[in-house]
C-alpha atoms as a PDB file:
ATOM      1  CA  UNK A   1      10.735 -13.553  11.195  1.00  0.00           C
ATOM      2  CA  UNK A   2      11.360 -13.692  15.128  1.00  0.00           C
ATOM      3  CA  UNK A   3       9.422 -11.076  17.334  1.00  0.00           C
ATOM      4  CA  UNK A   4      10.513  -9.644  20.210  1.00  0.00           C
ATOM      5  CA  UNK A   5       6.859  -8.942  22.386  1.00  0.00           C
ATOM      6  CA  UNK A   6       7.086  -6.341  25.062  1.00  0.00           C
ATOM      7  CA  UNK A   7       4.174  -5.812  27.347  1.00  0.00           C
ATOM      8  CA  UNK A   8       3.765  -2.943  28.695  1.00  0.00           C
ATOM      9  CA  UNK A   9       1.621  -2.770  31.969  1.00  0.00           C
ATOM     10  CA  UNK A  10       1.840   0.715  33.433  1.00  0.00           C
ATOM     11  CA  UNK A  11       0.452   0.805  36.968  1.00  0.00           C
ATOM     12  CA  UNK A  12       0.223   3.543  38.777  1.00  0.00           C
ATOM     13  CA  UNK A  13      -1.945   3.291  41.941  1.00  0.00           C
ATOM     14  CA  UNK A  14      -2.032   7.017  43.217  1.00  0.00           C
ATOM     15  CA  UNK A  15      -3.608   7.618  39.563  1.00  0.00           C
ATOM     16  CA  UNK A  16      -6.129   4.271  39.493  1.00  0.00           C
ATOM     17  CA  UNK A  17      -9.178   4.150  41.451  1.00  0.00           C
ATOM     18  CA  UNK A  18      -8.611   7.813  41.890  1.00  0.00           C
ATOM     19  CA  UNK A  19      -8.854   9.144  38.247  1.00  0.00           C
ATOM     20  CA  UNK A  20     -11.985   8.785  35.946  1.00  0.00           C
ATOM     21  CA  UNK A  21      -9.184   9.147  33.392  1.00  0.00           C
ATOM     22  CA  UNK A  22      -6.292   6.915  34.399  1.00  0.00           C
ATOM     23  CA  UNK A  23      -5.692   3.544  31.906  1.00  0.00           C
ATOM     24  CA  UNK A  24      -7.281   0.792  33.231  1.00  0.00           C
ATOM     25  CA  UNK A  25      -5.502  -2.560  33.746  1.00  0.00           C
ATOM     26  CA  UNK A  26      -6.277  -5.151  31.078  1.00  0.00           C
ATOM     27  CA  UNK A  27      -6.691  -7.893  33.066  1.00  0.00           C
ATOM     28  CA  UNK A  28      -3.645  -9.356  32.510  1.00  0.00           C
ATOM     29  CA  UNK A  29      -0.761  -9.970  35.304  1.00  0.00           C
ATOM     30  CA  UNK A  30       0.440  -6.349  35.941  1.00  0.00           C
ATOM     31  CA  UNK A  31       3.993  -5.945  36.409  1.00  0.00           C
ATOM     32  CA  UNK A  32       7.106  -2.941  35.717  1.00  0.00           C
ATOM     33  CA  UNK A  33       8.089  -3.141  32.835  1.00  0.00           C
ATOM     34  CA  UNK A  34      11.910  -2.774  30.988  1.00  0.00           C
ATOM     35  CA  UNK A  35      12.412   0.458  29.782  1.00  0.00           C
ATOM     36  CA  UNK A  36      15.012  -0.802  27.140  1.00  0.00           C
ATOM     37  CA  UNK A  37      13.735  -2.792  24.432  1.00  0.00           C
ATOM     38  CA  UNK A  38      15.953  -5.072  21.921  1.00  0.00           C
ATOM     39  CA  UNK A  39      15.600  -6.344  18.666  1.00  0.00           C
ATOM     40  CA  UNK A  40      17.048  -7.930  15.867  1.00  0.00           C
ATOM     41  CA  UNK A  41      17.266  -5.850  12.366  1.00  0.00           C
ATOM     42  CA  UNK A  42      13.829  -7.436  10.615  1.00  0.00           C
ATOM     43  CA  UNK A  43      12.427  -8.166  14.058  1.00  0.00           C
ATOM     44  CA  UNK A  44       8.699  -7.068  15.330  1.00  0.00           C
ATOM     45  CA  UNK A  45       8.235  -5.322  18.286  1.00  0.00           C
ATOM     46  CA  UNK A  46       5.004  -4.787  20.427  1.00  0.00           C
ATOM     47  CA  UNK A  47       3.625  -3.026  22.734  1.00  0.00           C
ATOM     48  CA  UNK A  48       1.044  -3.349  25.221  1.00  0.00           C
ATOM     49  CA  UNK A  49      -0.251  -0.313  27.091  1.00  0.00           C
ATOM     50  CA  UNK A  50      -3.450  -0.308  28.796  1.00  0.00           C
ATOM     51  CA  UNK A  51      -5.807   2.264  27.718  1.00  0.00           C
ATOM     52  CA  UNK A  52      -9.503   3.428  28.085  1.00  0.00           C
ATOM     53  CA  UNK A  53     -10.422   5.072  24.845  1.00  0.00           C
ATOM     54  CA  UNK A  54     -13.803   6.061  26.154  1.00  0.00           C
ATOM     55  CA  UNK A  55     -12.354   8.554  28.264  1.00  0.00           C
ATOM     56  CA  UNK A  56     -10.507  10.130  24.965  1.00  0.00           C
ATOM     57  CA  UNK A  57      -7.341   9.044  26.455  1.00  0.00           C
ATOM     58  CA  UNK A  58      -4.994   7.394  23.765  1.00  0.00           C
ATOM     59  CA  UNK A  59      -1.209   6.809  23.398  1.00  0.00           C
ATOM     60  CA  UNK A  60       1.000   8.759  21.049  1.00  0.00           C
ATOM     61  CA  UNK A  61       4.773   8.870  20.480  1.00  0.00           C
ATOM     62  CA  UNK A  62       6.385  12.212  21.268  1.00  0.00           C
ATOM     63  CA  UNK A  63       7.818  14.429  18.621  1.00  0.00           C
ATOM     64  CA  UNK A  64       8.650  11.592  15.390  1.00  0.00           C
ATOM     65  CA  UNK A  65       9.232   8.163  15.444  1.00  0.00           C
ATOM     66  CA  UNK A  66      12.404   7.201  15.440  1.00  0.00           C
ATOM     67  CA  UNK A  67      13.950   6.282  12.238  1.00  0.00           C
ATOM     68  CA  UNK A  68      15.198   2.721  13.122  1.00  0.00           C
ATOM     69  CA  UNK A  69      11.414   1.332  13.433  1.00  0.00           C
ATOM     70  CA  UNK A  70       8.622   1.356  11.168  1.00  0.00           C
ATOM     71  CA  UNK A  71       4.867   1.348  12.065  1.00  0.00           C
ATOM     72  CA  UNK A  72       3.507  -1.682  11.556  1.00  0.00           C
ATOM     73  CA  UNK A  73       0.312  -1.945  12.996  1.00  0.00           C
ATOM     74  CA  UNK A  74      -1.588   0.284  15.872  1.00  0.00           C
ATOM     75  CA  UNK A  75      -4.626  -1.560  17.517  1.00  0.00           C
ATOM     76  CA  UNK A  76      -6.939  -1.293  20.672  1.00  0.00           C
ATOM     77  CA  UNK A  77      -8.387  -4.656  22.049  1.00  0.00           C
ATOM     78  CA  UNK A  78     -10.942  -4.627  24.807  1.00  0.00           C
ATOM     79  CA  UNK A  79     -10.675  -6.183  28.239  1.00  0.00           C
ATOM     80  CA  UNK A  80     -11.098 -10.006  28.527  1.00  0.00           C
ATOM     81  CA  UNK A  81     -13.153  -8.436  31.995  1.00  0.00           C
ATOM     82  CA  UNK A  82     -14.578  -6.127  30.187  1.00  0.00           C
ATOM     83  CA  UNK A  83     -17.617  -8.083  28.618  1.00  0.00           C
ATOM     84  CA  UNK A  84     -20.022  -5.727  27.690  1.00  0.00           C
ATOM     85  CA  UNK A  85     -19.559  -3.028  30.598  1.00  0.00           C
ATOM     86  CA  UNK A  86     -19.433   0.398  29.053  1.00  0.00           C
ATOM     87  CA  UNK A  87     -16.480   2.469  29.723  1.00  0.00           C
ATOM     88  CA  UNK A  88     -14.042  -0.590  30.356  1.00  0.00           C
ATOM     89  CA  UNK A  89     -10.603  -0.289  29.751  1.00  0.00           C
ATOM     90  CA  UNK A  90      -8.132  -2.815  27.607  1.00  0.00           C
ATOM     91  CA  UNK A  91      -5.187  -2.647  25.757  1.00  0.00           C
ATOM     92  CA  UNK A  92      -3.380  -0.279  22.631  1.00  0.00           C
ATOM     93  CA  UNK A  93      -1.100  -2.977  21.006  1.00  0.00           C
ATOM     94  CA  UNK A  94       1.444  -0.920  18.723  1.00  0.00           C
ATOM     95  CA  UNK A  95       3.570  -2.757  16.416  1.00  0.00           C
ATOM     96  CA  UNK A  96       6.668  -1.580  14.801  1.00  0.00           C
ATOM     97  CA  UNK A  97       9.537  -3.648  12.862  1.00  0.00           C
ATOM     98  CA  UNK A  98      13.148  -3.373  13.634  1.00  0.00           C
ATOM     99  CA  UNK A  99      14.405  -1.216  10.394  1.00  0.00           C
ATOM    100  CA  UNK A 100      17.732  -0.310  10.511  1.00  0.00           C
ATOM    101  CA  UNK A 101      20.687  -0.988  13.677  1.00  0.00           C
ATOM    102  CA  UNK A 102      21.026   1.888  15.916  1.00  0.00           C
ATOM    103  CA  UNK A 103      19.444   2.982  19.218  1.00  0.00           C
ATOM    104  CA  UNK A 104      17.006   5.719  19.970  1.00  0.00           C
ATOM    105  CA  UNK A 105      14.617   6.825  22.643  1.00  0.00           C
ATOM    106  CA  UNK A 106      11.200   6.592  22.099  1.00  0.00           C
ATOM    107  CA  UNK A 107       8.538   8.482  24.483  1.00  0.00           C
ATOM    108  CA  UNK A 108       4.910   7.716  24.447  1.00  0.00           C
ATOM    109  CA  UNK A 109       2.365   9.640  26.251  1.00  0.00           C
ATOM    110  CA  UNK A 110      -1.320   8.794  27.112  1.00  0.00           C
ATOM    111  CA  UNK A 111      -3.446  12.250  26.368  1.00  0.00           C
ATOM    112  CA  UNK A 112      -6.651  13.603  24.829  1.00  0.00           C
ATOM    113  CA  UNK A 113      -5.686  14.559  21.735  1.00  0.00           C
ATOM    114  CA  UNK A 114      -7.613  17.828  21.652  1.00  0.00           C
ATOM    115  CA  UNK A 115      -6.854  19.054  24.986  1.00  0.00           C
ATOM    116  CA  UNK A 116      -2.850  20.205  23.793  1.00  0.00           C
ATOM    117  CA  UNK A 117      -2.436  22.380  27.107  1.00  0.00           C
ATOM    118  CA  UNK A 118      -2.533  19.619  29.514  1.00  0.00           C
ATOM    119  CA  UNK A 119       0.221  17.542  30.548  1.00  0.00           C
ATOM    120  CA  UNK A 120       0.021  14.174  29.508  1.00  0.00           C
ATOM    121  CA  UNK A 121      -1.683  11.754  32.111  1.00  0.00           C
ATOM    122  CA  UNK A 122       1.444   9.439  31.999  1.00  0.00           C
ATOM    123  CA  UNK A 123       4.531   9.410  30.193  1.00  0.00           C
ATOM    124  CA  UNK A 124       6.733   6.386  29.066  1.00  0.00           C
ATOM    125  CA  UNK A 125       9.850   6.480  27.279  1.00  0.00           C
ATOM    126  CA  UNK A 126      11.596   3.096  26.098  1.00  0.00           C
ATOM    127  CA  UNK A 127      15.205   2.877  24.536  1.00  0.00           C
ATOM    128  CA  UNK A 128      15.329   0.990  21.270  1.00  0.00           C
ATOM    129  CA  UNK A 129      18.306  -1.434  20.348  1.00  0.00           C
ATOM    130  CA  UNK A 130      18.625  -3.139  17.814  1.00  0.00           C
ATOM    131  CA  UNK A 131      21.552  -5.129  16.804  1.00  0.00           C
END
């Protein structure tokens, strides 16, 4: 099975350094990512999105998933800077496999669950394809 391996690097500097809450980088090259993902039907595709659970910040996808992926697996691996520093950031790898052809938006926002009258922090949304 091929897999098509997006990562997702959000950076944005007015909220880092300046926000207890922002994600934090992952320590990895940080670039802009492609807001259109492809695929082929069968097809894995991952995503990378810096995140700092101990600040009860977490991705989610908005409203449902859409019905050309499945979940496959949803993950959260510390910083490779991160050692044993409390409070470090790393990275929410979610997995999903290419289910049927079609194309569909996807947004993802980074919130605290619990807190469901504030905006989200930041707000991605990816176009699916896949062929």
């Amino acid at each position: 099975m091929k897999r098509s391996q997006v990562c997702l690097c959000l950076v944005l500097p007015c909220l880092i350094g300046c926000s207890p809450s922002a994600p934090s980088p992952s320590g990895q090259s940080l670039s802009t990512p492609s807001d259109e993902i492809r695929a082929g039907l069968g097809e894995q595709i991952t995503l990378e999105l810096p995140a700092n659970p101990s600040t009860g910040y977490s991705w989610r996808i908005v409203g449902t998933m859409p019905s050309l992926l499945r979940s496959v697996a949803r993950e959260y691996e510390p910083g490779q800077k991160a050692g044993n520093i409390v409070g470090a950031g790393g990275t929410e790898i979610w997995t999903f496999q290419a289910h049927e052809i079609g194309q569909a938006d996807m947004t993802m926002e980074y919130v605290r669950p619990w807190e469901t009258d504030t905006p989200a922090t930041l707000t991605r949304t990816f176009r699916i394809i896949v062929q």
